[in-house]
N, C-alpha and C. Protein backbone atom coordinates (compact mmCIF):
# COMPACT_ATOMS: atom_id res chain seq x y z
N UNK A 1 -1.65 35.19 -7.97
CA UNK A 1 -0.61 35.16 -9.02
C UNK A 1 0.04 36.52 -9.20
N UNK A 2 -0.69 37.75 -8.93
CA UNK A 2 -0.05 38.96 -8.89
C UNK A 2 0.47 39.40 -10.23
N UNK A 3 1.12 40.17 -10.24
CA UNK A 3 2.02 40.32 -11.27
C UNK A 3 2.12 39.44 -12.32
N UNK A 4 2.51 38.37 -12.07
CA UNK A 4 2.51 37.15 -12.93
C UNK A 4 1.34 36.52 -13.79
N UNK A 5 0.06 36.70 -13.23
CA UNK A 5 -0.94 36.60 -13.51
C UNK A 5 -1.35 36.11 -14.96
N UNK A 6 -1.01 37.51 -15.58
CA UNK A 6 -1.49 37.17 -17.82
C UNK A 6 -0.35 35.90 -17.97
N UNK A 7 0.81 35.99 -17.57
CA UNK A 7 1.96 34.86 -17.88
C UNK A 7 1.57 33.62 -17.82
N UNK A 8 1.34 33.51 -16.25
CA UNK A 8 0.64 31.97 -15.98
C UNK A 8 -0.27 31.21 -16.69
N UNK A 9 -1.50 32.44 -17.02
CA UNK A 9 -2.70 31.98 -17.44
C UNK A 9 -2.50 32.01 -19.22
N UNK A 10 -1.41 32.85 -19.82
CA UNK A 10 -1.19 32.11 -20.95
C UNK A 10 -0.18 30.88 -21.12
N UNK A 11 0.30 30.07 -19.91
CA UNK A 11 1.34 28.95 -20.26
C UNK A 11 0.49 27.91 -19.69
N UNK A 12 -0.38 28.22 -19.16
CA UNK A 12 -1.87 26.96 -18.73
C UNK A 12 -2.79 27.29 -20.04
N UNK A 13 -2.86 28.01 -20.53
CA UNK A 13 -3.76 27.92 -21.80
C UNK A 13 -3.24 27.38 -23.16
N UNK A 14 -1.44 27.83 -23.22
CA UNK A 14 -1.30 26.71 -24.43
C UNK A 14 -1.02 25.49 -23.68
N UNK A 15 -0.36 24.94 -22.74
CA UNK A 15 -0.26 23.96 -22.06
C UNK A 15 -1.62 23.38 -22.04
N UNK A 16 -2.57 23.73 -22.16
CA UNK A 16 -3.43 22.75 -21.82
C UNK A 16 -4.08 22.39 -23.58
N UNK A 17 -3.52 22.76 -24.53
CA UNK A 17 -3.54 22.45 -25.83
C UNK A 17 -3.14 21.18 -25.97
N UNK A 18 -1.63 20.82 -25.40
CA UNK A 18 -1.46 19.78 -25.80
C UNK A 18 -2.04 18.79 -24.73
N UNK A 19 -2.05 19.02 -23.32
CA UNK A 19 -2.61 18.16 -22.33
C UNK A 19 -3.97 17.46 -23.03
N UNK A 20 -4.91 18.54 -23.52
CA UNK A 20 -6.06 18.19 -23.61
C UNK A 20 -6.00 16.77 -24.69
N UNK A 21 -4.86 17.38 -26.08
CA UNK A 21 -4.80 16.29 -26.66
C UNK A 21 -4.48 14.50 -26.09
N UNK A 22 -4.00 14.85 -25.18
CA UNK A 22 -3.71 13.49 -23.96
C UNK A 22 -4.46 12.70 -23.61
N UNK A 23 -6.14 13.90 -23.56
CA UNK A 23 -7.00 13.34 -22.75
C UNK A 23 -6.96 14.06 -21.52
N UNK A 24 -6.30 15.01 -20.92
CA UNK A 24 -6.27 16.00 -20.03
C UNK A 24 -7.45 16.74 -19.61
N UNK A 25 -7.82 16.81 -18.34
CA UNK A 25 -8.97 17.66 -18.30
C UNK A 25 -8.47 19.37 -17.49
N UNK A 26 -8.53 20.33 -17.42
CA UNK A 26 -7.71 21.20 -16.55
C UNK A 26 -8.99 21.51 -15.26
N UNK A 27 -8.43 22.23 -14.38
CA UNK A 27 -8.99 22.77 -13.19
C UNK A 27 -7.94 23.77 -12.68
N UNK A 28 -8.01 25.33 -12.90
CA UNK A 28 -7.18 26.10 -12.06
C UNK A 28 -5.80 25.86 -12.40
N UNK A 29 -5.08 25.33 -11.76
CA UNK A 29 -3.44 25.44 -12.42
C UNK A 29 -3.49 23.77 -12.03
N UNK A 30 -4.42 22.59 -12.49
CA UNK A 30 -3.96 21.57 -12.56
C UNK A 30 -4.93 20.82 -13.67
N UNK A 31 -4.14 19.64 -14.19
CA UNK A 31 -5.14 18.90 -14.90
C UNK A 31 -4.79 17.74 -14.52
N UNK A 32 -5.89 16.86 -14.95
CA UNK A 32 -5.63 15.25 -14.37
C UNK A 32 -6.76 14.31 -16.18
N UNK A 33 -6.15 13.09 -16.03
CA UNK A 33 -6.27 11.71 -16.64
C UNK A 33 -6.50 10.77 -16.35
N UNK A 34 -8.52 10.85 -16.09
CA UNK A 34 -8.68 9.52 -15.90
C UNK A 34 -8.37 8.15 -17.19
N UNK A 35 -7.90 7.21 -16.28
CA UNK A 35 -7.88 5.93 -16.71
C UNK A 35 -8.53 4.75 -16.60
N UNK A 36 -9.00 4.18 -17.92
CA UNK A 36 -10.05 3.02 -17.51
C UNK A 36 -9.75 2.13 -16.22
N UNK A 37 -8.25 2.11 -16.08
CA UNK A 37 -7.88 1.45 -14.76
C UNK A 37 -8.15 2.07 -13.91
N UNK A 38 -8.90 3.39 -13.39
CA UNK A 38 -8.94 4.33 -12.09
C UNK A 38 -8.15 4.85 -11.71
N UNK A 39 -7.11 4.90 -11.96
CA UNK A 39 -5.76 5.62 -11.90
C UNK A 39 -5.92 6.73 -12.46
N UNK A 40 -5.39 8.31 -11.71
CA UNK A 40 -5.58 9.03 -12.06
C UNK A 40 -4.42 9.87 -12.53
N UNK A 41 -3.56 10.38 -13.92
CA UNK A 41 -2.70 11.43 -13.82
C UNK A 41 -2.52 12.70 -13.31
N UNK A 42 -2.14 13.41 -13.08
CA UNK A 42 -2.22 14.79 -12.38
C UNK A 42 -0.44 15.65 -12.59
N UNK A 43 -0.69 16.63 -13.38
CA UNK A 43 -0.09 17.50 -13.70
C UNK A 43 -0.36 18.96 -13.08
N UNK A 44 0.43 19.33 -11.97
CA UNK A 44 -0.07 20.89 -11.63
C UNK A 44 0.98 21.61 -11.63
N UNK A 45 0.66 22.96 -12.12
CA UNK A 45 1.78 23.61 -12.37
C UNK A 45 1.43 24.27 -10.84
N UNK A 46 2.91 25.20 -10.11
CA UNK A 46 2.93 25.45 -8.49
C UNK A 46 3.92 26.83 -9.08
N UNK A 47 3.26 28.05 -7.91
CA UNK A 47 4.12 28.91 -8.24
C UNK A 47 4.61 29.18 -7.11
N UNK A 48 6.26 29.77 -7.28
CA UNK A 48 7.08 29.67 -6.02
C UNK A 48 6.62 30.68 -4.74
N UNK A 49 7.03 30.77 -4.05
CA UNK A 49 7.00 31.83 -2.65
C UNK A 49 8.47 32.00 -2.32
N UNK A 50 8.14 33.48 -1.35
CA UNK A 50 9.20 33.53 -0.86
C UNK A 50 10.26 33.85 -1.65
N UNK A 51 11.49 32.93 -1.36
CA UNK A 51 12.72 32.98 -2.41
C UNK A 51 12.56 32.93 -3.94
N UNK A 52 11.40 32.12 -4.09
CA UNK A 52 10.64 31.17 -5.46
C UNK A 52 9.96 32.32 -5.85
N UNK A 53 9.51 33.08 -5.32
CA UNK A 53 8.36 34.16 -5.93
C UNK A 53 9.11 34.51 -7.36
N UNK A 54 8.23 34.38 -8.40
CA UNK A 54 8.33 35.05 -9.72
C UNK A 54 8.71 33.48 -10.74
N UNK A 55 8.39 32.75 -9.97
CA UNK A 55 9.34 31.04 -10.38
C UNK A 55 8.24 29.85 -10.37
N UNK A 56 8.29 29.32 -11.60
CA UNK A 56 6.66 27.99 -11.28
C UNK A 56 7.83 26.90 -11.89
N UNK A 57 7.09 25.94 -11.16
CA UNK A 57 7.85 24.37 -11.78
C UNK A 57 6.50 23.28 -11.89
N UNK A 58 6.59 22.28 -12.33
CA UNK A 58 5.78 21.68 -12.77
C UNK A 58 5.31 20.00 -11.79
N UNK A 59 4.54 20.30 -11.22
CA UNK A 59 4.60 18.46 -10.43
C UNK A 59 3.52 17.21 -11.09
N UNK A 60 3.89 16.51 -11.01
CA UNK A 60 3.69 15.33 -11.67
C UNK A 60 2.48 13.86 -10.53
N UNK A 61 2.16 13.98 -10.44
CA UNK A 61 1.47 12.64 -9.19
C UNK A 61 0.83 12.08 -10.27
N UNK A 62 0.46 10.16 -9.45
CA UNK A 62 -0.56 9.08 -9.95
C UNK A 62 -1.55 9.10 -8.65
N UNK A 63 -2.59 9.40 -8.80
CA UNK A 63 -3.49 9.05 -8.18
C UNK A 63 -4.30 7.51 -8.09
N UNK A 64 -4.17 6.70 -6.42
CA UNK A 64 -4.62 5.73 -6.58
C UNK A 64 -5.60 5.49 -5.79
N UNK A 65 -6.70 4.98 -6.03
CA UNK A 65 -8.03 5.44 -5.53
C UNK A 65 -7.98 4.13 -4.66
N UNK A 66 -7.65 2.75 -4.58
CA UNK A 66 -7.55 1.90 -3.54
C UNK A 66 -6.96 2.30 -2.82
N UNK A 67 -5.41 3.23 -2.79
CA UNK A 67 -4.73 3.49 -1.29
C UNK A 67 -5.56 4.70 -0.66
N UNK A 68 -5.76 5.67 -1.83
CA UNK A 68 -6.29 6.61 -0.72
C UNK A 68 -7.86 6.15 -0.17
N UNK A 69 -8.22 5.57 -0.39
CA UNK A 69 -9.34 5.08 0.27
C UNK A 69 -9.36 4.22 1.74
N UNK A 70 -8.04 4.22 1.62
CA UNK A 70 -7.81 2.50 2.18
C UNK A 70 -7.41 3.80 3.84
N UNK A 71 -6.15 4.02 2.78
CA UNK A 71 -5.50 5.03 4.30
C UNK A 71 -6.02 6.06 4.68
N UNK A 72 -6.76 6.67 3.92
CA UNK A 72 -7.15 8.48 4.29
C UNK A 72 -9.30 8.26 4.64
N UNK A 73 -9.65 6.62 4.60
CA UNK A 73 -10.99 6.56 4.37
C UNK A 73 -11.36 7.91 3.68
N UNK A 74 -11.31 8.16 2.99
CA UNK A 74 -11.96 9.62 2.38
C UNK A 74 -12.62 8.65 0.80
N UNK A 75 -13.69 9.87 -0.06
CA UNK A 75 -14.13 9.06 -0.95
C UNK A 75 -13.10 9.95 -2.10
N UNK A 76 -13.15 8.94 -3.24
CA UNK A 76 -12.15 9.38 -4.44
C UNK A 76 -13.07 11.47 -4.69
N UNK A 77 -12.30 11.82 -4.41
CA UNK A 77 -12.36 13.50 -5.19
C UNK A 77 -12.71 13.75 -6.50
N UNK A 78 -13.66 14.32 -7.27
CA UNK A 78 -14.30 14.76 -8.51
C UNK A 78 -12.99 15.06 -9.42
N UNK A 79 -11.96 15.91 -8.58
CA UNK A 79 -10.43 16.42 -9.37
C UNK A 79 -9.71 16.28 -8.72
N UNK A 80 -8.82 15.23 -8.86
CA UNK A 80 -7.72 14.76 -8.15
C UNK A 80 -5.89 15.85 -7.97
N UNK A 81 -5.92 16.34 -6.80
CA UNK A 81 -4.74 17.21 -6.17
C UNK A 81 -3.35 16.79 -6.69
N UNK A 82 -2.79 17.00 -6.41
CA UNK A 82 -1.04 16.81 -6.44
C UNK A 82 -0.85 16.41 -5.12
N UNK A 83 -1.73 16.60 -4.40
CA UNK A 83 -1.06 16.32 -2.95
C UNK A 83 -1.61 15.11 -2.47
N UNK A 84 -3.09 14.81 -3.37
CA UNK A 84 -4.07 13.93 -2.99
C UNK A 84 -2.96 12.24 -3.90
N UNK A 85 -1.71 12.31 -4.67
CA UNK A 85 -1.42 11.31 -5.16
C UNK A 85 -0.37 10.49 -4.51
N UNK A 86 -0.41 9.27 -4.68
CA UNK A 86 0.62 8.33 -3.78
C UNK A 86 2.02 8.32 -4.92
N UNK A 87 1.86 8.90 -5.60
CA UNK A 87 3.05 8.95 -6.91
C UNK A 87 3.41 10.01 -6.79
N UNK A 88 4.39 10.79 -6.97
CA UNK A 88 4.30 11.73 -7.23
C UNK A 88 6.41 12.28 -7.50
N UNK A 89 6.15 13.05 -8.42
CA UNK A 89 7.98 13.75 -9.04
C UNK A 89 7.61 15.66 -9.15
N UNK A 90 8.87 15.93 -9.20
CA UNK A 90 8.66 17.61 -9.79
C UNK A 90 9.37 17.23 -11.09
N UNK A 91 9.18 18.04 -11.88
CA UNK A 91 9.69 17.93 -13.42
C UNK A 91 11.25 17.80 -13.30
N UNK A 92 11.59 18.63 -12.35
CA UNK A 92 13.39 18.83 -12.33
C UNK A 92 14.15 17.63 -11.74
N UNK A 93 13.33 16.42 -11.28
CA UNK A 93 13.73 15.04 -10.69
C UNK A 93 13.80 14.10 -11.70
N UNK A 94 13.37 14.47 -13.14
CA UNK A 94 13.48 13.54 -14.12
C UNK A 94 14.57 13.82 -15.42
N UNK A 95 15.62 15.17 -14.44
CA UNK A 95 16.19 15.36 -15.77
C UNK A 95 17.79 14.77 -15.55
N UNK A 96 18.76 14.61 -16.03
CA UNK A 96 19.96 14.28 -15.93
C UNK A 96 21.12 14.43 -15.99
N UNK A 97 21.53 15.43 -14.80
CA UNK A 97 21.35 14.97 -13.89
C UNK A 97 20.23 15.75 -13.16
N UNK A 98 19.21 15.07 -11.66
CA UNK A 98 18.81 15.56 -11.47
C UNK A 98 18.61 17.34 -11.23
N UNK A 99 17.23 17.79 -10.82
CA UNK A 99 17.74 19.44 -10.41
C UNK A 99 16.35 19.72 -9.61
N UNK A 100 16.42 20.46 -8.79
CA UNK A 100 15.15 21.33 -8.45
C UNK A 100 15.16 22.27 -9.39
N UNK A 101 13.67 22.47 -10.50
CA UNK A 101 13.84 22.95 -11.70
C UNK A 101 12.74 23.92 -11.88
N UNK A 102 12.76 25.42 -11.51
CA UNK A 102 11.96 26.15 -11.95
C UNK A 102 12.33 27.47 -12.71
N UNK A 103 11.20 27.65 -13.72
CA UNK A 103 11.18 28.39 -14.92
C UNK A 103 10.89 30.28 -14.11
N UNK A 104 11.87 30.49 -14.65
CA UNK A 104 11.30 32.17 -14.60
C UNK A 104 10.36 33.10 -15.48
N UNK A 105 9.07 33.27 -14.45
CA UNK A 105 8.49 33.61 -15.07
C UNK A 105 8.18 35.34 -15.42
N UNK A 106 9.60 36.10 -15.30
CA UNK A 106 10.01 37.11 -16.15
C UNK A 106 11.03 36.95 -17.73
N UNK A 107 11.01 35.73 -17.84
CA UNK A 107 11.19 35.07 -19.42
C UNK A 107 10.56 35.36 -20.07
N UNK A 108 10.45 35.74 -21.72
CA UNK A 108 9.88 35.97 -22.93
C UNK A 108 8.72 35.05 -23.07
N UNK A 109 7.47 35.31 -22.64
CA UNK A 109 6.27 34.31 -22.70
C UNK A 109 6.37 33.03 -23.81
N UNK A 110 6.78 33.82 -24.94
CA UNK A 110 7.02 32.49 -25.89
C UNK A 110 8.35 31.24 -25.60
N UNK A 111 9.10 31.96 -24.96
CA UNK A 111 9.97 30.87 -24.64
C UNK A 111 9.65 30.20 -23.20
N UNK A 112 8.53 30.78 -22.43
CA UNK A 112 8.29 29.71 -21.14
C UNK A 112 7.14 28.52 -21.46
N UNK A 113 6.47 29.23 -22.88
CA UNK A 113 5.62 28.47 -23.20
C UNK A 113 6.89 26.98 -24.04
N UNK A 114 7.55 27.17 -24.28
CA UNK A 114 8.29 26.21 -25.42
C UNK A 114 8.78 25.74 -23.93
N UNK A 115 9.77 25.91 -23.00
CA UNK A 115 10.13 25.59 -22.40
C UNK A 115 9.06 24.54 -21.62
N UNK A 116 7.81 24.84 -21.23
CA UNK A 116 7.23 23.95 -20.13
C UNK A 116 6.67 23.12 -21.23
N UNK A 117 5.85 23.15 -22.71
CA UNK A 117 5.37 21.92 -23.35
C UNK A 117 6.58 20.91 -23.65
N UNK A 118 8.26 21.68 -23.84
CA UNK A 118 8.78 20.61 -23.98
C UNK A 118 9.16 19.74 -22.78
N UNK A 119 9.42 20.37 -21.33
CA UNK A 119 9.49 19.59 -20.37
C UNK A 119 8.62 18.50 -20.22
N UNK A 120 7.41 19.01 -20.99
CA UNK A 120 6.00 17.67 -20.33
C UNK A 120 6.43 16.76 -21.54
N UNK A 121 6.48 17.35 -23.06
CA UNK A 121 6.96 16.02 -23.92
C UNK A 121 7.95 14.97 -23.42
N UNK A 122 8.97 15.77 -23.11
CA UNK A 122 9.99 15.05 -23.01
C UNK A 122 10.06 14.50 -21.58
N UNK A 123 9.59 14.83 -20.57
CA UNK A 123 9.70 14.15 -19.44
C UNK A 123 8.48 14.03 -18.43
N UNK A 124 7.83 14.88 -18.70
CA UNK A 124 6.25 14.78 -18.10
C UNK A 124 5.36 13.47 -18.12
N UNK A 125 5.10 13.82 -19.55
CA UNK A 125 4.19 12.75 -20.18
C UNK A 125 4.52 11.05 -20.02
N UNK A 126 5.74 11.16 -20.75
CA UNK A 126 6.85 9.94 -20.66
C UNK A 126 6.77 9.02 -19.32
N UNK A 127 6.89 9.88 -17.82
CA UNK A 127 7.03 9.91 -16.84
C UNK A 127 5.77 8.92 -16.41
N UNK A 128 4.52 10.03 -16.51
CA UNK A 128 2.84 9.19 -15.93
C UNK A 128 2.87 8.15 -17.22
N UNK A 129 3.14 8.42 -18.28
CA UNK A 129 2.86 6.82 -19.31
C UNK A 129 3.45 5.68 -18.60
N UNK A 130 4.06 5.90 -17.72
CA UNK A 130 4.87 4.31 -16.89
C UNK A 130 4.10 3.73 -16.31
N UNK A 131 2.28 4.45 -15.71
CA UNK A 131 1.80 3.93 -14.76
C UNK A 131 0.53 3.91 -15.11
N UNK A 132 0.07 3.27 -16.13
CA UNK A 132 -1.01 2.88 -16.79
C UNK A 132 -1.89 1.75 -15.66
N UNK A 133 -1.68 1.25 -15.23
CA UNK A 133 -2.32 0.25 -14.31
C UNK A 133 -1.13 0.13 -12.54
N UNK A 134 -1.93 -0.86 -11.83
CA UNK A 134 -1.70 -0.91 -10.84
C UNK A 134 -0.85 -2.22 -11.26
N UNK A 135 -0.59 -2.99 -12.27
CA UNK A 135 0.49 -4.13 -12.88
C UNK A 135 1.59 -3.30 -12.63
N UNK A 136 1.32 -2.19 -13.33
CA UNK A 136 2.91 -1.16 -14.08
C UNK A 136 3.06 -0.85 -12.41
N UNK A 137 2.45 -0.21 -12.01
CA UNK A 137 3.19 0.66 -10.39
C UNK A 137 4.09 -1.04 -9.80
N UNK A 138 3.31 -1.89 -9.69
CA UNK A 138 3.79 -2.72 -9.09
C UNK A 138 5.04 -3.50 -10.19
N UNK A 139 4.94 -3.19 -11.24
CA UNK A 139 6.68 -4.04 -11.96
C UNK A 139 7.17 -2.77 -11.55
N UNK A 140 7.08 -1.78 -11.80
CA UNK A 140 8.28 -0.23 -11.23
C UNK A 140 8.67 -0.91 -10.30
N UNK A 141 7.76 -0.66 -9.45
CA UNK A 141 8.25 -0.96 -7.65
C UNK A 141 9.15 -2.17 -7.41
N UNK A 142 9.20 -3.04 -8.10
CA UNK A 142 9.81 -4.39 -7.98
C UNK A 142 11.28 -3.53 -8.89
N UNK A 143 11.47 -3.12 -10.00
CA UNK A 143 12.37 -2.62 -10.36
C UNK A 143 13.21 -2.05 -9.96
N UNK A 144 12.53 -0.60 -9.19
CA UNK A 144 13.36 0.48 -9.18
C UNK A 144 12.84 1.12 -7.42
N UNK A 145 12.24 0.27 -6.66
CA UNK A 145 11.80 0.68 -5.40
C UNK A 145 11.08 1.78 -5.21
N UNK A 146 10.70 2.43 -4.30
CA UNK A 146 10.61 4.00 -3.81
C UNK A 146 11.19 5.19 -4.94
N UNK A 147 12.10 4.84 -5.73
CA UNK A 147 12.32 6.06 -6.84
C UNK A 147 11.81 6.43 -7.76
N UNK A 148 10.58 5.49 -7.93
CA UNK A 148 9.49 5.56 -8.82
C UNK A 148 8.48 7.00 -8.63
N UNK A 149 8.66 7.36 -7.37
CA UNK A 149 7.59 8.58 -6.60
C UNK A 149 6.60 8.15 -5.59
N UNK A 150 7.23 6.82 -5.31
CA UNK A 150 6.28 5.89 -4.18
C UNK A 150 7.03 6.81 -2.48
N UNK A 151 5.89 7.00 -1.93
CA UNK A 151 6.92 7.57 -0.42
C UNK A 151 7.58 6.53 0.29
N UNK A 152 8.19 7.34 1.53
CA UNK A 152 9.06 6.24 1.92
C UNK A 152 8.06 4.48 2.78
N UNK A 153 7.03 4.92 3.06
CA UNK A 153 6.18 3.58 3.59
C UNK A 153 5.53 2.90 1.92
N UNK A 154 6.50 2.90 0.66
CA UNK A 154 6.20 1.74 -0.32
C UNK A 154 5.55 0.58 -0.11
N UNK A 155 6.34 -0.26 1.24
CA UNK A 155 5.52 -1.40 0.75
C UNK A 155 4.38 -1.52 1.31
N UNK A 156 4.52 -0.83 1.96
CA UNK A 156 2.75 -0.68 2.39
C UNK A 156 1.51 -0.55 1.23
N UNK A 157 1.89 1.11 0.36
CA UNK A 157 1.06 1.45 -0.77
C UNK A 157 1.30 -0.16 -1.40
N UNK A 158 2.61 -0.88 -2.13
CA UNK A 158 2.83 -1.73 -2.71
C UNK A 158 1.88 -3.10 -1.78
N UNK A 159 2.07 -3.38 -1.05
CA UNK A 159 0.93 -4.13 -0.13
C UNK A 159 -0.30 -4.30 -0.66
N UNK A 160 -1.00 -3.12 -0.75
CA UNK A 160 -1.99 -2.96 -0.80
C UNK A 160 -2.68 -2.89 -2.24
N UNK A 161 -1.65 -2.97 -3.19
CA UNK A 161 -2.12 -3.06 -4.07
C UNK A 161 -2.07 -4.52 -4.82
N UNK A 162 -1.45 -4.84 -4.04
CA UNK A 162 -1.02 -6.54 -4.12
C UNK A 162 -2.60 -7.61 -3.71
N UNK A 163 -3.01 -7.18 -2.35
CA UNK A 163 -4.31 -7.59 -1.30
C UNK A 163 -4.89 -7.65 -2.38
N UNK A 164 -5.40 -6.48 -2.84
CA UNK A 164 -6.44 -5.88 -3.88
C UNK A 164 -6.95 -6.97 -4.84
N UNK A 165 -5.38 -7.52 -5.57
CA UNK A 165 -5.48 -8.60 -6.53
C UNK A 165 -5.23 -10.25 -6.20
N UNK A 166 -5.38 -10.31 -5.13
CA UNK A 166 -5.84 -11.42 -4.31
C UNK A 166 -4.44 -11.80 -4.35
N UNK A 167 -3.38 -11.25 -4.04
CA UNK A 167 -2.04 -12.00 -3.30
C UNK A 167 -1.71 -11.66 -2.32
N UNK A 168 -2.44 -12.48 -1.40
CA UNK A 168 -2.37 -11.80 -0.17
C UNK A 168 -1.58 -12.31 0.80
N UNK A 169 -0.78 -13.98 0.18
CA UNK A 169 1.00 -13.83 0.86
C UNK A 169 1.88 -13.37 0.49
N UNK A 170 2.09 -11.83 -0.63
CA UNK A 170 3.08 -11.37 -0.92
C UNK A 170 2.35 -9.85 0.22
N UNK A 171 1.74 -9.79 -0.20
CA UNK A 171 1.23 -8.59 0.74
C UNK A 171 1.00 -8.81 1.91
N UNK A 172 1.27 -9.59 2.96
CA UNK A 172 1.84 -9.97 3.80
C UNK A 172 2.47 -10.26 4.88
N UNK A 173 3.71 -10.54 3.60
CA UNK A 173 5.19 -10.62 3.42
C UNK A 173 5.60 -8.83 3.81
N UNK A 174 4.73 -8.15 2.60
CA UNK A 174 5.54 -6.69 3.21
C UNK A 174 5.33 -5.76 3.95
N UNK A 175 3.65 -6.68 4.71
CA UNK A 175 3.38 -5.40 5.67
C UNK A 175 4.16 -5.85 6.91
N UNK A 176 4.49 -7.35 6.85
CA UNK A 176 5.41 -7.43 8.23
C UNK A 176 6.79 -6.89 8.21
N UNK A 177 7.00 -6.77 6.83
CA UNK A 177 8.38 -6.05 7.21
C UNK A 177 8.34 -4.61 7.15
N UNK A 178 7.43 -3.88 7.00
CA UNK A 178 6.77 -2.63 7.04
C UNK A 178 6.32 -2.33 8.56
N UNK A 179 5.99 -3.41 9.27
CA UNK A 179 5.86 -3.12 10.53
C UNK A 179 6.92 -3.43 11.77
N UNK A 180 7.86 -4.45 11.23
CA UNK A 180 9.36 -4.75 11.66
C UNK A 180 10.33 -3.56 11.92
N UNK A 181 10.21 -2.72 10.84
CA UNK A 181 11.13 -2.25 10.44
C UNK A 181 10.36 -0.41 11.39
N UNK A 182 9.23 -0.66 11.30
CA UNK A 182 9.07 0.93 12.79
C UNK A 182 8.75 -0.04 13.48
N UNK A 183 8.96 -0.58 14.06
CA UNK A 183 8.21 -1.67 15.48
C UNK A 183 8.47 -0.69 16.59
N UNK A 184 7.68 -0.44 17.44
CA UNK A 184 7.72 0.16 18.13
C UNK A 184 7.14 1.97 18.26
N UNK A 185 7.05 2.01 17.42
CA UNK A 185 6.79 3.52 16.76
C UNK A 185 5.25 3.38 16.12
N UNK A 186 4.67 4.57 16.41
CA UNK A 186 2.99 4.42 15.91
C UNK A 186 2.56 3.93 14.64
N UNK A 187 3.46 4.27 13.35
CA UNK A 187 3.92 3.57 12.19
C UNK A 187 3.60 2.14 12.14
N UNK A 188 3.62 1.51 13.19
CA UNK A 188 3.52 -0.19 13.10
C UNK A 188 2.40 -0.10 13.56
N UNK A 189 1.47 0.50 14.20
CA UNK A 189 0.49 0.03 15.30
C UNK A 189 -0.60 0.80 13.54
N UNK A 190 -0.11 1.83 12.40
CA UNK A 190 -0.79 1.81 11.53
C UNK A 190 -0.85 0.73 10.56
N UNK A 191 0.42 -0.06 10.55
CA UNK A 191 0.27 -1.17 9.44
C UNK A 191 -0.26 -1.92 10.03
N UNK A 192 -0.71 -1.83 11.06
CA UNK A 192 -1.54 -3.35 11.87
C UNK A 192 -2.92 -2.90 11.46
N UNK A 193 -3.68 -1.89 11.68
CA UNK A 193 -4.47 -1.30 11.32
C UNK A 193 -5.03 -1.47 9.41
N UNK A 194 -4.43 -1.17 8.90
CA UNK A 194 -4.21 -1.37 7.52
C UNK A 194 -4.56 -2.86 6.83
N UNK A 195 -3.70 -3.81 7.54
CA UNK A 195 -3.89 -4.86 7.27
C UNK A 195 -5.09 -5.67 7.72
N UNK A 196 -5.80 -4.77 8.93
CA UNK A 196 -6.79 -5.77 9.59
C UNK A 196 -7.68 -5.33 7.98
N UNK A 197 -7.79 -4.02 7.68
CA UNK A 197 -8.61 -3.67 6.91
C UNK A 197 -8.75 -4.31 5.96
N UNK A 198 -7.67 -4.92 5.55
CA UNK A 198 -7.56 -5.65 3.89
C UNK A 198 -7.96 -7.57 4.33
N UNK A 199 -8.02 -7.66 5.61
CA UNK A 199 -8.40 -9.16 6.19
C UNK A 199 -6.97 -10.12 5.91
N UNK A 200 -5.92 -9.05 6.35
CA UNK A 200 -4.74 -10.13 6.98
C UNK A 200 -4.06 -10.24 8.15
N UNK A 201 -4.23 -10.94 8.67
CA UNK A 201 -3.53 -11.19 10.32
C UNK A 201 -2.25 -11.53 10.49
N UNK A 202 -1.14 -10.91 10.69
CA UNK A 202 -0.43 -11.63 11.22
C UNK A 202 0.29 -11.81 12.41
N UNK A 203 1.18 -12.25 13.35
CA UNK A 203 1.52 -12.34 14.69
C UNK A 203 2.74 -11.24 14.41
N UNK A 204 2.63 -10.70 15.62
CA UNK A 204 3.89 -9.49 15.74
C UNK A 204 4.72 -9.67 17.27
């Protein structure tokens, strides 16, 4: 953190005032929210490089412990990453109009502190409250597609969370067009893979 160092570690210390009230747990420059559903929130603050040096912005992921299990075989993590989530926004993607949005952190400490609790009130928090269960990811996804913070192989994650809850001709339905649509490309020869895992066959 360098230089920046006392700054950071006082905008993660009131920041994690109100997180904690959330239910927030912190780790280092991230905190996460387990949910009785297993779903995990994850808030990490990231400080820039490079051009970014002196500059933090805020990222946002849902951690889902059926996909990453499913795709990465790995076991669910004690503290769930920003990188480890199938959801995932930067704070500056939820504002309007969008922005790549980071705070300078040669700003008046009291105003980066006001600045980042109100970003999480107002668009942080708001943001992971959409994805309380694997119901909610899946009405988003039917809503609003991939702009939810789903990557671009959605219906796959969406697939799979479908299998899970025993609909396993809608999930399917979208791994064949998930595998249609790279046919030919190693991409398909993974959704074939994927699907044997979840016990669906279909002809390609």
């Amino acid at each position: 953190m360098g230089e920046y160092t006392n700054t950071t570690r006082h905008i993660l210390r009131e920041t994690h005032s109100l997180l904690k009230s959330h239910g927030y747990r912190k780790k280092n420059k991230g905190f996460n929210r387990s949910l009785d559903s297993k779903l995990i929130h994850v808030i990490q603050f990231q400080l820039g490089r490079r051009s970014l040096y002196g500059k933090l912005t805020i990222n946002l992921g849902v951690f889902i412990p059926e996909i990453h299990k499913l795709i990465w075989d790995r076991d669910m993590p004690k503290f769930a990453d920003y990188g480890d989530c199938e959801i995932v926004k930067r704070i500056g993607e939820l504002l309007s109009p969008p922005e790549d949005l980071w705070l300078d952190l040669g700003t008046k400490e009291d105003e980066l502190v006001m600045n980042a609790v109100e970003l999480l009130k107002l668009y942080g928090l708001p943001y992971l409250d959409q994805f309380l269960s694997n119901d909610d990811i899946i009405r988003k996804w039917q809503d609003d597609g991939e702009d939810i913070g789903l990557p671009a192989r959605a219906g796959l994650s969406i697939a799979i969370l479908l299998a899970n809850q025993g609909h396993l001709e809608q999930a399917e339905n979208l791994l064949k067009q998930e595998y249609f649509r790279k046919k030919g490309e190693p991409y398909a020869g993974f959704v074939i893979n994927i699907a044997d895992k979840l016990g669906i066959g279909f002809s390609t």
